[in-house]
N, C-alpha and C. Protein backbone atom coordinates (compact mmCIF):
# COMPACT_ATOMS: atom_id res chain seq x y z
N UNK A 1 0.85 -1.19 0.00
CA UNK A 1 0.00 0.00 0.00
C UNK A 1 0.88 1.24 0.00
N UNK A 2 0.54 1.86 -0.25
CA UNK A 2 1.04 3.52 -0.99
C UNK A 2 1.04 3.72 0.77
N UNK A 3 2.67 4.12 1.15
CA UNK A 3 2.83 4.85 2.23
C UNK A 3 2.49 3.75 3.51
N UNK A 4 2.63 2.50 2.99
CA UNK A 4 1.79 1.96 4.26
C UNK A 4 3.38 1.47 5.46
N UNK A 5 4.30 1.51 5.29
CA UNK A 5 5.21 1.11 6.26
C UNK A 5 6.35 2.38 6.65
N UNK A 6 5.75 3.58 6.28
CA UNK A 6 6.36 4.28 6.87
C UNK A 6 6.31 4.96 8.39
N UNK A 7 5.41 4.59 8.86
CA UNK A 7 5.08 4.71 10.68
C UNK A 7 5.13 3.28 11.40
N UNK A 8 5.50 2.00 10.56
CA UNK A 8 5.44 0.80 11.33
C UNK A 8 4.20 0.71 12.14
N UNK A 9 4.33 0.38 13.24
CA UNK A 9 3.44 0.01 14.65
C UNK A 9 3.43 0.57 15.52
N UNK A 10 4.14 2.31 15.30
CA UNK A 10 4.54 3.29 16.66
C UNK A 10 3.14 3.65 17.00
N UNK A 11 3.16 4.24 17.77
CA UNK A 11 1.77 4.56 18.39
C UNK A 11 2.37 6.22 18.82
N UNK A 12 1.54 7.37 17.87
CA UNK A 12 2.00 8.55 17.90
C UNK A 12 1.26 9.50 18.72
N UNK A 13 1.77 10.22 19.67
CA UNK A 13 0.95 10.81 20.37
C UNK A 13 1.26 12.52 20.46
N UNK A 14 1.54 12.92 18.87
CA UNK A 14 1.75 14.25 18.74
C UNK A 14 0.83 14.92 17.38
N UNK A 15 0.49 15.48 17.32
CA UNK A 15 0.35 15.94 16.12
C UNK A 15 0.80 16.19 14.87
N UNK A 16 0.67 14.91 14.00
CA UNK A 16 1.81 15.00 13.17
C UNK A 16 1.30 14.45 12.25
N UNK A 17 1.81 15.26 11.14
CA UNK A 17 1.78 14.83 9.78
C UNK A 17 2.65 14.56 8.88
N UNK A 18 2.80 13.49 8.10
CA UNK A 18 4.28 13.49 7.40
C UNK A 18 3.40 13.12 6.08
N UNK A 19 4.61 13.83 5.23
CA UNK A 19 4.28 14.21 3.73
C UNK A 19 4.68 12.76 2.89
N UNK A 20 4.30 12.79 1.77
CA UNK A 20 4.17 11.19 1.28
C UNK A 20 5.18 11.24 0.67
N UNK A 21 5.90 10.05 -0.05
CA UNK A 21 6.90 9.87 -0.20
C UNK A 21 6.91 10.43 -1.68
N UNK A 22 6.18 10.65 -2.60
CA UNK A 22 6.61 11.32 -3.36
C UNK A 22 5.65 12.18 -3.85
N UNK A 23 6.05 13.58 -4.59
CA UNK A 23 5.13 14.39 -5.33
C UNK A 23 4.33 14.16 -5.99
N UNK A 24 3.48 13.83 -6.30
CA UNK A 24 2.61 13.76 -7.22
C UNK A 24 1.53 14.70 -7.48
N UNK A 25 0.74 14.84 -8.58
CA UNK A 25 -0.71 15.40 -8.68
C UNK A 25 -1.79 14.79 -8.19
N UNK A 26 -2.81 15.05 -8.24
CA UNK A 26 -4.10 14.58 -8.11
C UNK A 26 -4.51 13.32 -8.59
N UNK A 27 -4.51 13.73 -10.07
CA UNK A 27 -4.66 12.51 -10.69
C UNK A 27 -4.05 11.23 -10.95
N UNK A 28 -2.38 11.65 -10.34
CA UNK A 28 -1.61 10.53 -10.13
C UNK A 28 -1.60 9.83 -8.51
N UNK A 29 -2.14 10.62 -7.81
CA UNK A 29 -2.23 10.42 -6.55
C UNK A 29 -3.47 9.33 -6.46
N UNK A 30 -4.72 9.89 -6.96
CA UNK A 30 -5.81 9.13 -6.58
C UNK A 30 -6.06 7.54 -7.03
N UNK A 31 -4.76 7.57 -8.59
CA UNK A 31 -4.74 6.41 -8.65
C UNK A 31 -3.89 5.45 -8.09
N UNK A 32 -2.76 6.28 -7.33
CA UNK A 32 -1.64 4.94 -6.88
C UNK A 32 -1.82 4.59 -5.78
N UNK A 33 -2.99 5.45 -5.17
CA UNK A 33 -3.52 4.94 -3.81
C UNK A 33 -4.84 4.33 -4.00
N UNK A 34 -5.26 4.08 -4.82
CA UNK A 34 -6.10 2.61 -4.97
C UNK A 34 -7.50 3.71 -5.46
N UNK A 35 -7.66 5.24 -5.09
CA UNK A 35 -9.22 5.70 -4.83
C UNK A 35 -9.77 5.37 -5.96
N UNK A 36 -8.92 5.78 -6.77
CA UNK A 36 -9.96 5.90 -8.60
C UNK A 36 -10.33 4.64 -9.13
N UNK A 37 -9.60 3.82 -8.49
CA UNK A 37 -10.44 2.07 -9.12
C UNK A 37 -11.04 1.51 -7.90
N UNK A 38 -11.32 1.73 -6.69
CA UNK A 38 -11.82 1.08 -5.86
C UNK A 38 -12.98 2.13 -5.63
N UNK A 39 -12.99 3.47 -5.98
CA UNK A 39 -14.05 4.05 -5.69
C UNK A 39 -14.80 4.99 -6.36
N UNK A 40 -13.75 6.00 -7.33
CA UNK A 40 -14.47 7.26 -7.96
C UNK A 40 -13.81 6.65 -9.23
N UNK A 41 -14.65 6.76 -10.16
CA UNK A 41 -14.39 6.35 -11.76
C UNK A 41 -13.43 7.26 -11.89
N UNK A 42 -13.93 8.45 -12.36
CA UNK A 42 -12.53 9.56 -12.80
C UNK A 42 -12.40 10.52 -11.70
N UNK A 43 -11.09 10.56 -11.55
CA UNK A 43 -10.83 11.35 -10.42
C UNK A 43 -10.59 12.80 -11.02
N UNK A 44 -10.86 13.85 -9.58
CA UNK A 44 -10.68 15.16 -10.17
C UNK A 44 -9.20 15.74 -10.78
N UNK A 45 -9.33 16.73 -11.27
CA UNK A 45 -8.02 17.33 -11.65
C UNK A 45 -7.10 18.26 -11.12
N UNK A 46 -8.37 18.97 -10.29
CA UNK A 46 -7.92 20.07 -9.66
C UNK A 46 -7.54 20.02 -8.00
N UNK A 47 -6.74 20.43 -7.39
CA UNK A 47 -5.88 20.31 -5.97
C UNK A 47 -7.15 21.03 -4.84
N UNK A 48 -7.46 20.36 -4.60
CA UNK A 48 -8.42 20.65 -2.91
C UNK A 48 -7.25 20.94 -1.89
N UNK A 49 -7.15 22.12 -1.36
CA UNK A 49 -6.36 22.39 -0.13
C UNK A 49 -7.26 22.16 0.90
N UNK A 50 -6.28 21.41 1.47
CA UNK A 50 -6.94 21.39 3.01
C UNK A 50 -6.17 21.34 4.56
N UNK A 51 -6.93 22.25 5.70
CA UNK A 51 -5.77 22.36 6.53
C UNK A 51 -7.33 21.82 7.46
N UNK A 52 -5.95 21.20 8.78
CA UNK A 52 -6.70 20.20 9.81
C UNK A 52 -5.77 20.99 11.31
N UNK A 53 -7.15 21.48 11.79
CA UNK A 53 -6.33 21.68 13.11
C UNK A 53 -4.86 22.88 12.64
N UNK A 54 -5.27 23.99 11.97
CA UNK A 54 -4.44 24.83 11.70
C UNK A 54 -3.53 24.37 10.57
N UNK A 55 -3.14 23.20 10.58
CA UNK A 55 -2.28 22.22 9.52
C UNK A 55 -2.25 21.98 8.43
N UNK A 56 -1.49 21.88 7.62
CA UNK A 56 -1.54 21.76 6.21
C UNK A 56 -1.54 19.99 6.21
N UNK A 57 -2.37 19.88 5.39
CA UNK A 57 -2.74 18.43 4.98
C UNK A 57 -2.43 17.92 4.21
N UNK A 58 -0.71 17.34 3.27
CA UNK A 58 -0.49 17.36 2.17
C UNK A 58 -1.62 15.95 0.93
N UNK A 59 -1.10 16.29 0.41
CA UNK A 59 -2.12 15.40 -0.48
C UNK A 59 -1.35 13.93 -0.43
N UNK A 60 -1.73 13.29 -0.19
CA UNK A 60 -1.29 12.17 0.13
C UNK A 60 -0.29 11.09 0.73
N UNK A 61 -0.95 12.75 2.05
CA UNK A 61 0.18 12.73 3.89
C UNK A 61 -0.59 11.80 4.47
N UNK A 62 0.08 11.62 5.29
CA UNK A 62 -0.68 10.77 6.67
C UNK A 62 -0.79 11.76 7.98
N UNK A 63 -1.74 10.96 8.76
CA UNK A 63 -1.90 11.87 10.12
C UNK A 63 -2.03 11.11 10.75
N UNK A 64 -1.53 11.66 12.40
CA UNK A 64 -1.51 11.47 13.29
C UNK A 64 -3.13 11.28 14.04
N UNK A 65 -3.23 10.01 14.66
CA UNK A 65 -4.74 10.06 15.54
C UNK A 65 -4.54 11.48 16.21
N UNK A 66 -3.97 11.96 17.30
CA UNK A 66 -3.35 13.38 18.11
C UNK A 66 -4.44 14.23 17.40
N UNK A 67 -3.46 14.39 15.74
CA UNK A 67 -4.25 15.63 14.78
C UNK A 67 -6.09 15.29 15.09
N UNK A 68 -6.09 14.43 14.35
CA UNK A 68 -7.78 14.30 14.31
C UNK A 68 -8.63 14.55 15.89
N UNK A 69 -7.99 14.08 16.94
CA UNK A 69 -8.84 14.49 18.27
C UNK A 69 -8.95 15.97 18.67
N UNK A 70 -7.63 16.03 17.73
CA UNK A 70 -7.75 17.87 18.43
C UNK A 70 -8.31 18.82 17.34
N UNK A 71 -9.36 18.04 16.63
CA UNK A 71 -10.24 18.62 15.60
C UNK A 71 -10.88 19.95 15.37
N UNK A 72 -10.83 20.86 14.76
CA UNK A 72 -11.52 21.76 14.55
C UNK A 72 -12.11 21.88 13.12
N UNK A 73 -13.28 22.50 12.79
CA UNK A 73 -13.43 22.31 11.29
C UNK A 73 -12.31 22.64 10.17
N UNK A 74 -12.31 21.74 8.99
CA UNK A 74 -11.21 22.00 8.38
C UNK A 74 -11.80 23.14 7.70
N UNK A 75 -10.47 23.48 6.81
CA UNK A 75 -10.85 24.69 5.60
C UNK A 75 -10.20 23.94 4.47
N UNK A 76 -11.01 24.53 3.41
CA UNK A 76 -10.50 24.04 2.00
C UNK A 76 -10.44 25.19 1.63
N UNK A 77 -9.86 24.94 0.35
CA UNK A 77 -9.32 26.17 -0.88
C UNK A 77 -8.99 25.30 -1.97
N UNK A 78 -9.76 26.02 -3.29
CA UNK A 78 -9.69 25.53 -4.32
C UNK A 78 -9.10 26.51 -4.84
N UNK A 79 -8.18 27.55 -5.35
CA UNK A 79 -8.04 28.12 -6.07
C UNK A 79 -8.78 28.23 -7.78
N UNK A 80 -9.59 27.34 -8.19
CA UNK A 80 -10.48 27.56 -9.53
C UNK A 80 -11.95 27.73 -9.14
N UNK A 81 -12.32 28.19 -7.92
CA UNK A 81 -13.37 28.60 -8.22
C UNK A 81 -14.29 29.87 -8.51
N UNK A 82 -14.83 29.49 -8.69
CA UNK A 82 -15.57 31.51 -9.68
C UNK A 82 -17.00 31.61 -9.25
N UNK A 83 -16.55 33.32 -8.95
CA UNK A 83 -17.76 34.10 -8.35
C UNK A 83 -19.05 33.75 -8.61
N UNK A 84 -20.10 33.80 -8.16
CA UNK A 84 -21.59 33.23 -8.67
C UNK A 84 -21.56 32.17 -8.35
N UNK A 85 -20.77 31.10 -8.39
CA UNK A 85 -21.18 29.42 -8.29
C UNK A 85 -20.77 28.82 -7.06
N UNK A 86 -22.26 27.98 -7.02
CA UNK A 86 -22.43 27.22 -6.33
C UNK A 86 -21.61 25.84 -5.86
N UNK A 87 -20.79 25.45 -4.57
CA UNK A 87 -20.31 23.95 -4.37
C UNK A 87 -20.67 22.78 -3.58
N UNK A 88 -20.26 21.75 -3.77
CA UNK A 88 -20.34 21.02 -2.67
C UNK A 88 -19.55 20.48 -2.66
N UNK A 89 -19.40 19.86 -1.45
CA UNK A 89 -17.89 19.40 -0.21
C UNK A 89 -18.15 18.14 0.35
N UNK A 90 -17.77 17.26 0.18
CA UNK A 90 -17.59 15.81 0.53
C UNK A 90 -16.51 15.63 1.52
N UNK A 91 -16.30 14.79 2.73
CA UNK A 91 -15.15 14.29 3.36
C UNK A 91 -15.86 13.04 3.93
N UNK A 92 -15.04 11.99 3.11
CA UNK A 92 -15.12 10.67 3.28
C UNK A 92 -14.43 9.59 3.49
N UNK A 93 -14.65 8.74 4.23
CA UNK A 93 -13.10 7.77 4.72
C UNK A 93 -13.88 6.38 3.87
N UNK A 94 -13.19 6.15 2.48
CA UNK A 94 -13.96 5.20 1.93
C UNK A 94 -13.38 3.74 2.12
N UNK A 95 -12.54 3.79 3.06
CA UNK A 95 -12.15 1.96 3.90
C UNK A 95 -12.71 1.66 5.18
N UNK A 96 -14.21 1.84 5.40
CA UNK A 96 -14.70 1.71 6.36
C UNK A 96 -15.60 0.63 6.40
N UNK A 97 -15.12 -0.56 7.38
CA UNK A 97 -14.68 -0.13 8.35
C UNK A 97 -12.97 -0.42 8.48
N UNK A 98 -12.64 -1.39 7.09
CA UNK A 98 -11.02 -1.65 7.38
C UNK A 98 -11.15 -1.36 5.31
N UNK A 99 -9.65 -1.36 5.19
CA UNK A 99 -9.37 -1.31 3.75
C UNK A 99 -9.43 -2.74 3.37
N UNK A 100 -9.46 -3.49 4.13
CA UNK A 100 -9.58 -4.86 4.05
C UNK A 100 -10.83 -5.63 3.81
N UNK A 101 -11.45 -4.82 4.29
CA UNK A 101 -13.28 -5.76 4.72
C UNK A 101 -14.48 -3.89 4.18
N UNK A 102 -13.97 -3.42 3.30
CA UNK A 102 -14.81 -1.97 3.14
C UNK A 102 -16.25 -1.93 3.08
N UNK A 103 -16.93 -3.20 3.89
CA UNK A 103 -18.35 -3.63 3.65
C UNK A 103 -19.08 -2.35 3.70
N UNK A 104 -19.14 -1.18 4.71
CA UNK A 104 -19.35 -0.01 4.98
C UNK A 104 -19.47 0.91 4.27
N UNK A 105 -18.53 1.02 2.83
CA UNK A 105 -17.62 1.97 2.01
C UNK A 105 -19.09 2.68 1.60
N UNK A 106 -18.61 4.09 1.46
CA UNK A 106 -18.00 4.66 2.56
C UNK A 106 -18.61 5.47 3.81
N UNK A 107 -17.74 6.13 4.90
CA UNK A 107 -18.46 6.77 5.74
C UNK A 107 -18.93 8.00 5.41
N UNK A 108 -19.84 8.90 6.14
CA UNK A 108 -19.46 10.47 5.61
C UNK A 108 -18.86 11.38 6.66
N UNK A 109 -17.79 11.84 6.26
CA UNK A 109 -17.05 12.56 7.99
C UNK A 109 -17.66 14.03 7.35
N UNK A 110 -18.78 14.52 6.32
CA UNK A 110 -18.88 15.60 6.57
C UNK A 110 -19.82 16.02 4.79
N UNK A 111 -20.42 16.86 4.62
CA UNK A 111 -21.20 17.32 3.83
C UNK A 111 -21.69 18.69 3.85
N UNK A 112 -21.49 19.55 2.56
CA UNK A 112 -21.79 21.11 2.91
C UNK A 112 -22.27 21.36 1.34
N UNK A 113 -23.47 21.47 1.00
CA UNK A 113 -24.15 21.80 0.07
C UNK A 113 -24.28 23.49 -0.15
N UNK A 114 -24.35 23.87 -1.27
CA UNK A 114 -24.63 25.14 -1.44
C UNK A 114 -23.66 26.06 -1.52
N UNK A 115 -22.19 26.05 -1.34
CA UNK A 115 -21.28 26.60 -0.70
C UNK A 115 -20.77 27.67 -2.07
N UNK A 116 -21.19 29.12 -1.71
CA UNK A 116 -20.53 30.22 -2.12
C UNK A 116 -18.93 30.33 -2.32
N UNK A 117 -18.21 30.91 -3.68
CA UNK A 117 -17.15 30.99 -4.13
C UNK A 117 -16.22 31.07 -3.12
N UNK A 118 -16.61 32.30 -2.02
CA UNK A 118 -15.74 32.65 -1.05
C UNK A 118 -15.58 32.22 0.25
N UNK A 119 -16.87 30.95 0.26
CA UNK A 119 -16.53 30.59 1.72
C UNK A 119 -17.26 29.19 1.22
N UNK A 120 -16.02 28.04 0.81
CA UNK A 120 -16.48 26.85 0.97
C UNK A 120 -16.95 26.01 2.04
N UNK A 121 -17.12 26.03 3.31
CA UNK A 121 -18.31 25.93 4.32
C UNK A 121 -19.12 26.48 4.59
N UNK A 122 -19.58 27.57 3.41
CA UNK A 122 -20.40 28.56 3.88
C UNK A 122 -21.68 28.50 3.22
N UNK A 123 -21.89 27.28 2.74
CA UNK A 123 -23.67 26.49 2.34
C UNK A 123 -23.88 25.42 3.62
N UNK A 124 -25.10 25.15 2.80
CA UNK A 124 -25.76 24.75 3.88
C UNK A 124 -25.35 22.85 4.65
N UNK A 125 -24.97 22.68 5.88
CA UNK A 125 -24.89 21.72 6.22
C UNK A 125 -25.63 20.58 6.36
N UNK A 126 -25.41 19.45 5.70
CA UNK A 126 -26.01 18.30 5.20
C UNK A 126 -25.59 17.54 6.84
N UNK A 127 -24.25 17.15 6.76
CA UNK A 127 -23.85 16.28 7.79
C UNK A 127 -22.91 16.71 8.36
N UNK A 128 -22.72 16.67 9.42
CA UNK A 128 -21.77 17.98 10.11
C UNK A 128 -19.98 16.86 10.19
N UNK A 129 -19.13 18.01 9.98
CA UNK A 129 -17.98 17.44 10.20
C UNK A 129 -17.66 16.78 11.34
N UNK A 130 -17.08 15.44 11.11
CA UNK A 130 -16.12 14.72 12.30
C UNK A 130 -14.68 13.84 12.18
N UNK A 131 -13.65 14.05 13.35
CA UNK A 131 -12.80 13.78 12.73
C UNK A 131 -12.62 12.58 11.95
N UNK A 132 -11.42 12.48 11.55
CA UNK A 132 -10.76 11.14 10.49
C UNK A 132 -10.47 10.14 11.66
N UNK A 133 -10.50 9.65 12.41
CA UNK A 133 -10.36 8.68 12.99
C UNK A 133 -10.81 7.32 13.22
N UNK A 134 -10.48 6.28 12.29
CA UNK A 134 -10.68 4.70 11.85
C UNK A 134 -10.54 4.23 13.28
N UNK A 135 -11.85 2.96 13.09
CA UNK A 135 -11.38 1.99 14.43
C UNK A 135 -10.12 1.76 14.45
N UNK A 136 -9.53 1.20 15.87
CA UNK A 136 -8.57 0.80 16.87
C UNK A 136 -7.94 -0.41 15.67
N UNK A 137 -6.92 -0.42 15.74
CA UNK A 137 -5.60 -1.01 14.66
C UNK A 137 -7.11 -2.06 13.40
N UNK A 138 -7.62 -0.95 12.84
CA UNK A 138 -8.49 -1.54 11.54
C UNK A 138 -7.10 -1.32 10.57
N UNK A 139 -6.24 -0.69 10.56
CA UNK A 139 -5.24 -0.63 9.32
C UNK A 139 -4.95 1.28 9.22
N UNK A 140 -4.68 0.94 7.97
CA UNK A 140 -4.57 2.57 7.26
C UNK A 140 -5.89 3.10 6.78
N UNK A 141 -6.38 4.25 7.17
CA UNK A 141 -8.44 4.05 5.97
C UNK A 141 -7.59 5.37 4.97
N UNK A 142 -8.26 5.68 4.06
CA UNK A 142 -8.29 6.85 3.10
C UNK A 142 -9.34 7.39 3.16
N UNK A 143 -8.64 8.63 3.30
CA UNK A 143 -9.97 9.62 3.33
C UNK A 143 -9.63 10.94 2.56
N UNK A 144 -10.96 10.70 2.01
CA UNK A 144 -11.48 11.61 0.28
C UNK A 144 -11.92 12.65 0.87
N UNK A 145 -11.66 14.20 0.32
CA UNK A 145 -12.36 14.92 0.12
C UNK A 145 -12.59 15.66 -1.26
N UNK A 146 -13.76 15.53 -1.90
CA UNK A 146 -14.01 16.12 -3.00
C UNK A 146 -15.09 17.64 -3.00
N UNK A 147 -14.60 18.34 -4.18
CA UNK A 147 -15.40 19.00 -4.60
C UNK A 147 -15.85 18.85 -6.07
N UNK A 148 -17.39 19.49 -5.39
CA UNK A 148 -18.09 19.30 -7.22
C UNK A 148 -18.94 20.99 -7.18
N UNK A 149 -19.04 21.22 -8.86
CA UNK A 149 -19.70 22.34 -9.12
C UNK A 149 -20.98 22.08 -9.25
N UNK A 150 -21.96 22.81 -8.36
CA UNK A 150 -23.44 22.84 -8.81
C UNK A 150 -23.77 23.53 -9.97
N UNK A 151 -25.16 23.13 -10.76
CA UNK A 151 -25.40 23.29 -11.50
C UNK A 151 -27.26 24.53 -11.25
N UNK A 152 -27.46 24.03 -10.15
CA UNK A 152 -28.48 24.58 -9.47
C UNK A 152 -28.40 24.47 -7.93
N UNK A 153 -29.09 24.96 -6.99
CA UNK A 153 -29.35 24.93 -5.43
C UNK A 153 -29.75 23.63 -5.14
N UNK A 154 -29.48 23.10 -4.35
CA UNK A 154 -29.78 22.05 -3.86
C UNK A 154 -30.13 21.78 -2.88
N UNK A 155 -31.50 21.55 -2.33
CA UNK A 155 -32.65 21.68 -1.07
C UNK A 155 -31.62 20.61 -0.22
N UNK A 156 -31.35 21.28 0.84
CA UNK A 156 -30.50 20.54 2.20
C UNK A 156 -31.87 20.09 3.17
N UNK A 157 -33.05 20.07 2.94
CA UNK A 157 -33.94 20.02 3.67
C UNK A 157 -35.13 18.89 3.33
N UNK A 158 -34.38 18.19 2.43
CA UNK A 158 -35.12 17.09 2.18
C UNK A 158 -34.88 16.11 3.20
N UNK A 159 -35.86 14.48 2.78
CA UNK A 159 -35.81 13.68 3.60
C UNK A 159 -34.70 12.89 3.52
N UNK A 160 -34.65 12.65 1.74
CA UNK A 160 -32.93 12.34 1.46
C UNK A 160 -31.55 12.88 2.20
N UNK A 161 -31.41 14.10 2.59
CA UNK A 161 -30.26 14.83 2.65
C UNK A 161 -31.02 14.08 4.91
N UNK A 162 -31.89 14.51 4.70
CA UNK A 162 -31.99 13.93 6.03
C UNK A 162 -31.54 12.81 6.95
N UNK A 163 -31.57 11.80 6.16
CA UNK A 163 -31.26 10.44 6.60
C UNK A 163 -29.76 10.63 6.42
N UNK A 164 -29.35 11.47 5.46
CA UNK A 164 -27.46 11.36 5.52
C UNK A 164 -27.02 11.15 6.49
N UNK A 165 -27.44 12.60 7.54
CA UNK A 165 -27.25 12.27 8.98
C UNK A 165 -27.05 11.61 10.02
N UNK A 166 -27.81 10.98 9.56
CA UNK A 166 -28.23 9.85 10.66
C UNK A 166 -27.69 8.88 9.93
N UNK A 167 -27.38 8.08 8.91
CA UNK A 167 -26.95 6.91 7.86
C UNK A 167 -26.07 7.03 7.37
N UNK A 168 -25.00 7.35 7.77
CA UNK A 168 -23.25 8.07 7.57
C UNK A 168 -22.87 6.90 6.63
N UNK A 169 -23.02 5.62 6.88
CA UNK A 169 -21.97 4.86 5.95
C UNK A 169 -22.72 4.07 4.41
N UNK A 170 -22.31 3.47 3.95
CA UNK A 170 -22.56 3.18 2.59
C UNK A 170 -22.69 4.32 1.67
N UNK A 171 -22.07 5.85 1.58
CA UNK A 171 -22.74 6.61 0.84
C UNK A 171 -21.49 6.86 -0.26
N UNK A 172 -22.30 6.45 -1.81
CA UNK A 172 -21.48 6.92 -2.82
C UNK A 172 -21.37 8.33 -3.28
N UNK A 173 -20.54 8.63 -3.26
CA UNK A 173 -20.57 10.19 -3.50
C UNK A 173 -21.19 10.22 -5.65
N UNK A 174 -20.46 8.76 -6.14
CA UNK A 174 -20.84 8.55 -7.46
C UNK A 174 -22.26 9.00 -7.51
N UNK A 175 -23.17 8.33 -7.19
CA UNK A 175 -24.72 8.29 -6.87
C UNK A 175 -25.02 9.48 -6.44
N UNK A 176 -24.91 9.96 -5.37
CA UNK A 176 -24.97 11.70 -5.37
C UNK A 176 -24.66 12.51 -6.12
N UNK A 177 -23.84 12.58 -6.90
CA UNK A 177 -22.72 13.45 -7.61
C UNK A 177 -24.42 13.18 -8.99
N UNK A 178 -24.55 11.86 -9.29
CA UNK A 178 -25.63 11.88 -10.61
C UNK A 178 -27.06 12.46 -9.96
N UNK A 179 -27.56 12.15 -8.99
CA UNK A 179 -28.65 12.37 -8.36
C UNK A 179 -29.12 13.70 -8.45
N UNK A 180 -27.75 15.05 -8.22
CA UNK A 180 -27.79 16.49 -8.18
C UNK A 180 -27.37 16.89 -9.16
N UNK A 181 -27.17 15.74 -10.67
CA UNK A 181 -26.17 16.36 -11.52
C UNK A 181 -24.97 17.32 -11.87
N UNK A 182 -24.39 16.55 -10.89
CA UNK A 182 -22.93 17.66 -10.18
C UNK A 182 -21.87 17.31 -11.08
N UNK A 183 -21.72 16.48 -12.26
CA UNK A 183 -20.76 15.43 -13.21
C UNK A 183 -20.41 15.13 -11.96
N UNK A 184 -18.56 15.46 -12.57
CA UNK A 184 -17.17 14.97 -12.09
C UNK A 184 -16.83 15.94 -11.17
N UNK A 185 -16.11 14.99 -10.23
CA UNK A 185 -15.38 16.43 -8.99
C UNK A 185 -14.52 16.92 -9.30
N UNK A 186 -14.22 18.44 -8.89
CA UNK A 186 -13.67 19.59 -10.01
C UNK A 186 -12.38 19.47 -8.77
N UNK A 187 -12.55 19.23 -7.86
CA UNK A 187 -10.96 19.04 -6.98
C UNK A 187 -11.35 18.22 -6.12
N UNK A 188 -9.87 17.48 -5.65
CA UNK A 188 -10.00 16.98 -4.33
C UNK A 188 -8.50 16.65 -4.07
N UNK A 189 -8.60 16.19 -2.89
CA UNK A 189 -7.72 15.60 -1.99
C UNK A 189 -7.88 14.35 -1.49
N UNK A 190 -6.63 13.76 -1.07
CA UNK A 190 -7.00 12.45 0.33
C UNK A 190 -5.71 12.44 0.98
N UNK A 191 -5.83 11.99 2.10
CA UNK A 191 -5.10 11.45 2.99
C UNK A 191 -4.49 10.34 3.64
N UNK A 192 -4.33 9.37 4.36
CA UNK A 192 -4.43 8.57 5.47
C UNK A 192 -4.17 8.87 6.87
N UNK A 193 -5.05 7.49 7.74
CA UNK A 193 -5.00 7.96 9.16
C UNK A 193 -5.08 6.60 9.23
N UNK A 194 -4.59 6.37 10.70
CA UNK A 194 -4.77 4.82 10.96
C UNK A 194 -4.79 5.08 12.88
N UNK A 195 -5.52 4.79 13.37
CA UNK A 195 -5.35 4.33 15.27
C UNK A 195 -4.58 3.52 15.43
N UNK A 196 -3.80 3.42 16.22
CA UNK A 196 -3.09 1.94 16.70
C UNK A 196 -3.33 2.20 18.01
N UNK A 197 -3.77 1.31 18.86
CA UNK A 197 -3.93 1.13 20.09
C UNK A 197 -2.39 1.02 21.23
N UNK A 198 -2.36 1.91 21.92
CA UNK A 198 -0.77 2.27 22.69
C UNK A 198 -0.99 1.45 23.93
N UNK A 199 0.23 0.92 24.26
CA UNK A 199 0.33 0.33 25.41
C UNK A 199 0.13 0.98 26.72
């Protein structure tokens, strides 16, 4: 696995993030870490910034359990997006509950419909953010965050968007993404996180 033996079995109790072993883009990223064939047909093109807990989140860093408890909402930045239009914001850990057994796939750690050029959390909340943190030694999970461009408003007040809430796992962002006719996601990111249980 992409990045998977570079923390061994330590059990980290700082806030920490380490950057992946090599540069890549987006689109080379999403595929050498398994996302684009195990989960999103075509992956986006464009770079989702994202910072955790003040932190820069590199694109296909790992984090520390530490980072995720000491959670605050993240921020994204897309640099391509334009005045007038409408987004939405996905953050999803799609190896849930292990990368091994993804019967679950995936969870939703978060959902923000509606979201104005200048403040991508600043539509309306579907499912409220929570941290990245995978069960107790389940492995490494990946976790997606995408953006997609609306095409129209999208009622956060349905019964659909309702049950999100409450029904966090099995949700394809594919199936959503056609449902709101959102195409393809115009950026994203991912990560890894893994718990290991400390002595």
């Amino acid at each position: 696995m992409f990045l998977s033996e570079v923390l061994g079995e330590q059990c980290l109790q700082s806030s920490l993030i380490l950057p992946p072993e090599e540069k890549l883009d987006v689109v080379e990223t999403f595929k050498k870490t398994g996302v684009t064939d195990d989960y999103l047909p075509v992956p986006p093109s464009g770079n989702l910034e994202l910072i955790l807990s003040s932190k820069q989140v590199p694109l296909g860093g790992i984090i520390s359990p530490t980072l995720s408890y000491n959670f605050t909402l993240p921020i994204f930045h897309y640099s391509g997006v334009k005045k007038g239009e409408l987004y939405t914001i996905f953050m999803l850990d799609i190896d849930w509950p292990s990368r091994d057994n993804p019967r679950e796939r995936s969870f939703i750690n978060g959902i923000v419909v509606n979201n104005p050029s200048d403040n991508l959390l600043g539509g309306d909340l579907v499912v409220a953010f929570t941290p990245a943190v995978p069960e107790v030694n389940s492995g490494y999970h990946r976790y997606v965050a995408l953006l997609y461009k609306q095409n129209d408003v999208i009622d956060a007040d349905t019964m659909d968007m309702l049950k999100l809430a409450r029904i966090k796992y099995r949700f394809s962002a594919v199936d959503f993404a056609s449902k709101y006719n959102l195409g393809n996601p115009l950026a994203g990111t991912m990560f890894f996180a893994r718990y290991v249980s400390c002595p």
